[in-house]
PDB file of N, CA and C in Angstrom:
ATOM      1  N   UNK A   1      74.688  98.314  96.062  1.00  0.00           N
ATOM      2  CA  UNK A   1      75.302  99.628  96.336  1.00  0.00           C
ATOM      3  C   UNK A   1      76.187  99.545  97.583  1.00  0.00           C
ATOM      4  N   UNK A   2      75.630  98.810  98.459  1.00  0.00           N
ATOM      5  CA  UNK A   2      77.024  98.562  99.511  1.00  0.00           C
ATOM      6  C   UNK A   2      78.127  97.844  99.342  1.00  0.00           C
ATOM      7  N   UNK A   3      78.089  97.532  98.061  1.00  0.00           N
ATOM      8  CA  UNK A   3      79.143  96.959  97.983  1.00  0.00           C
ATOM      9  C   UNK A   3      80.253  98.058  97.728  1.00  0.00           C
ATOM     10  N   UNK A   4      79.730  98.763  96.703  1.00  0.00           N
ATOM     11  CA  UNK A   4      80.600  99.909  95.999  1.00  0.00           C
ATOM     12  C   UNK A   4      80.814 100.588  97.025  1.00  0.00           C
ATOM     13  N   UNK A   5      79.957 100.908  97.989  1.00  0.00           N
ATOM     14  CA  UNK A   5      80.184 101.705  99.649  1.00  0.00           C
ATOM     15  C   UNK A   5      81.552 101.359 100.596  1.00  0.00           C
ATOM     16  N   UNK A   6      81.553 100.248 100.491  1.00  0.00           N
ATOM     17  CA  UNK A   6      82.450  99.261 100.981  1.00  0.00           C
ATOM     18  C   UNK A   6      83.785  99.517 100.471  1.00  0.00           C
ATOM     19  N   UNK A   7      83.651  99.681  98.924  1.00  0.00           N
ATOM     20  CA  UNK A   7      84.901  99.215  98.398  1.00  0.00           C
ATOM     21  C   UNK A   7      85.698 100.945  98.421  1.00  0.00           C
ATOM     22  N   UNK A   8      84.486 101.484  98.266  1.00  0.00           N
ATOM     23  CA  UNK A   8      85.008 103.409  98.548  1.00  0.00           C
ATOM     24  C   UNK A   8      85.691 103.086  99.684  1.00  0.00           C
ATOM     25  N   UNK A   9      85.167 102.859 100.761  1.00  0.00           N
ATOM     26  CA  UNK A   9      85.408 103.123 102.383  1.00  0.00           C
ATOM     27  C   UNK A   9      87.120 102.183 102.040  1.00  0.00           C
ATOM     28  N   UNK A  10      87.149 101.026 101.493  1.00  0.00           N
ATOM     29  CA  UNK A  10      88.103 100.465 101.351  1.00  0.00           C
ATOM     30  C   UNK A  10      89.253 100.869 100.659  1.00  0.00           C
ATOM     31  N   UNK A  11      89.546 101.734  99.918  1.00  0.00           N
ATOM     32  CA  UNK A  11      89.971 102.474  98.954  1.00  0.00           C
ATOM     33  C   UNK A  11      90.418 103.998  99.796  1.00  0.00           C
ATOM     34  N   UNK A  12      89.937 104.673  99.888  1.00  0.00           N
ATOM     35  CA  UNK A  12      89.900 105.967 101.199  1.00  0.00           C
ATOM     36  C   UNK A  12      90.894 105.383 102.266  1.00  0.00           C
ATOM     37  N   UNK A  13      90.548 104.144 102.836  1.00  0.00           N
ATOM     38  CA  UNK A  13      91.541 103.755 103.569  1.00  0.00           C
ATOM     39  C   UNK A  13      92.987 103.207 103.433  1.00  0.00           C
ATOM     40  N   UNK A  14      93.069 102.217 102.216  1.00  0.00           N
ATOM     41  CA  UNK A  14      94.481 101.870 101.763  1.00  0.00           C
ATOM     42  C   UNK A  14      94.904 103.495 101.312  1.00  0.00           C
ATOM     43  N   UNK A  15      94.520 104.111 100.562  1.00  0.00           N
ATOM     44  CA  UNK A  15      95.123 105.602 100.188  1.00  0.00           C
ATOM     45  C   UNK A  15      95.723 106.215 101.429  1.00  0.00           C
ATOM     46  N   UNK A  16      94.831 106.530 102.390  1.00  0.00           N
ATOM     47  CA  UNK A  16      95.064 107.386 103.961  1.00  0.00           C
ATOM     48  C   UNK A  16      96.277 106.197 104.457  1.00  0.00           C
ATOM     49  N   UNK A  17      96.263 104.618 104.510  1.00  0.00           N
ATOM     50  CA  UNK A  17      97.577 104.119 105.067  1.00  0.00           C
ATOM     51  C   UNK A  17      98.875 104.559 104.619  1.00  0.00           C
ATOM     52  N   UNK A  18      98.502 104.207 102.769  1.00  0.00           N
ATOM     53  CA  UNK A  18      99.737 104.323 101.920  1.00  0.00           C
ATOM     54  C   UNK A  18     100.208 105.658 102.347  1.00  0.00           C
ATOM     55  N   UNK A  19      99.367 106.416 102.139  1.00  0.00           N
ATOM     56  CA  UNK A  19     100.322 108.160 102.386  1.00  0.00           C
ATOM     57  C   UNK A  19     100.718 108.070 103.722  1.00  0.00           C
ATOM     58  N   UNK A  20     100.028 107.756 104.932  1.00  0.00           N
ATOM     59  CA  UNK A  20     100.989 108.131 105.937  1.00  0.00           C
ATOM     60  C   UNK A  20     102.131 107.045 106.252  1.00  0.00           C
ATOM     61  N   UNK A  21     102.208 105.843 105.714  1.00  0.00           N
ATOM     62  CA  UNK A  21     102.886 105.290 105.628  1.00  0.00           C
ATOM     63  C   UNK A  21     104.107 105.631 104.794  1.00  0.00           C
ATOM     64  N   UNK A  22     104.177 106.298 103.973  1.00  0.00           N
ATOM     65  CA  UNK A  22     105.274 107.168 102.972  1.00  0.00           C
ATOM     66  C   UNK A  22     105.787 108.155 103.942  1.00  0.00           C
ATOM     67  N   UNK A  23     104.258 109.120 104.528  1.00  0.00           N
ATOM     68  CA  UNK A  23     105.234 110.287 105.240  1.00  0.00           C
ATOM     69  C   UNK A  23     105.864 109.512 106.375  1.00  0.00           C
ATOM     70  N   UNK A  24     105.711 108.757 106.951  1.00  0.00           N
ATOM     71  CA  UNK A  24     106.344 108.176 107.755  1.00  0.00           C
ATOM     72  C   UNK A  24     107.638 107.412 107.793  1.00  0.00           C
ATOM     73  N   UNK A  25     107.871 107.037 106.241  1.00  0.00           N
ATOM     74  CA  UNK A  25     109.170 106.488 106.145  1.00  0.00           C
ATOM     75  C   UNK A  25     110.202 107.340 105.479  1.00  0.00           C
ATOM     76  N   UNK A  26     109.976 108.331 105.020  1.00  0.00           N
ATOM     77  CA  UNK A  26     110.238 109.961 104.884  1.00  0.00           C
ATOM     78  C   UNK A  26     110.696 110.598 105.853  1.00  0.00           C
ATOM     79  N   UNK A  27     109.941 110.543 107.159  1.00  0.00           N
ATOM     80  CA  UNK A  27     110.145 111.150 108.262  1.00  0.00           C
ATOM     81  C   UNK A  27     111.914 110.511 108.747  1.00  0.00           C
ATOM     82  N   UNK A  28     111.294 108.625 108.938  1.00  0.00           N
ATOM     83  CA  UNK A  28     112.082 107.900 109.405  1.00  0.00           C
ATOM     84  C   UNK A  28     113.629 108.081 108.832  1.00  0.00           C
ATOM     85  N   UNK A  29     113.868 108.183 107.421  1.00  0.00           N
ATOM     86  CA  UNK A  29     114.991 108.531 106.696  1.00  0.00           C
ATOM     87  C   UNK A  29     115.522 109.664 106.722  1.00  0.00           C
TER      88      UNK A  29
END
């Protein structure tokens, strides 16, 4: 089960980069 814990927590996080990484190059343009 920690694995799947892991891979949530891992997942939650590339999502939260990718988006502010978009609004951010959004912003930038």
């Amino acid at each position: 089960i920690q694995i799947v814990f892991g891979l949530s927590i891992a997942f939650a996080a590339s999502s939260f980069f990718l988006s502010f990484f978009s609004f951010g190059g959004g912003a930038l343009v």
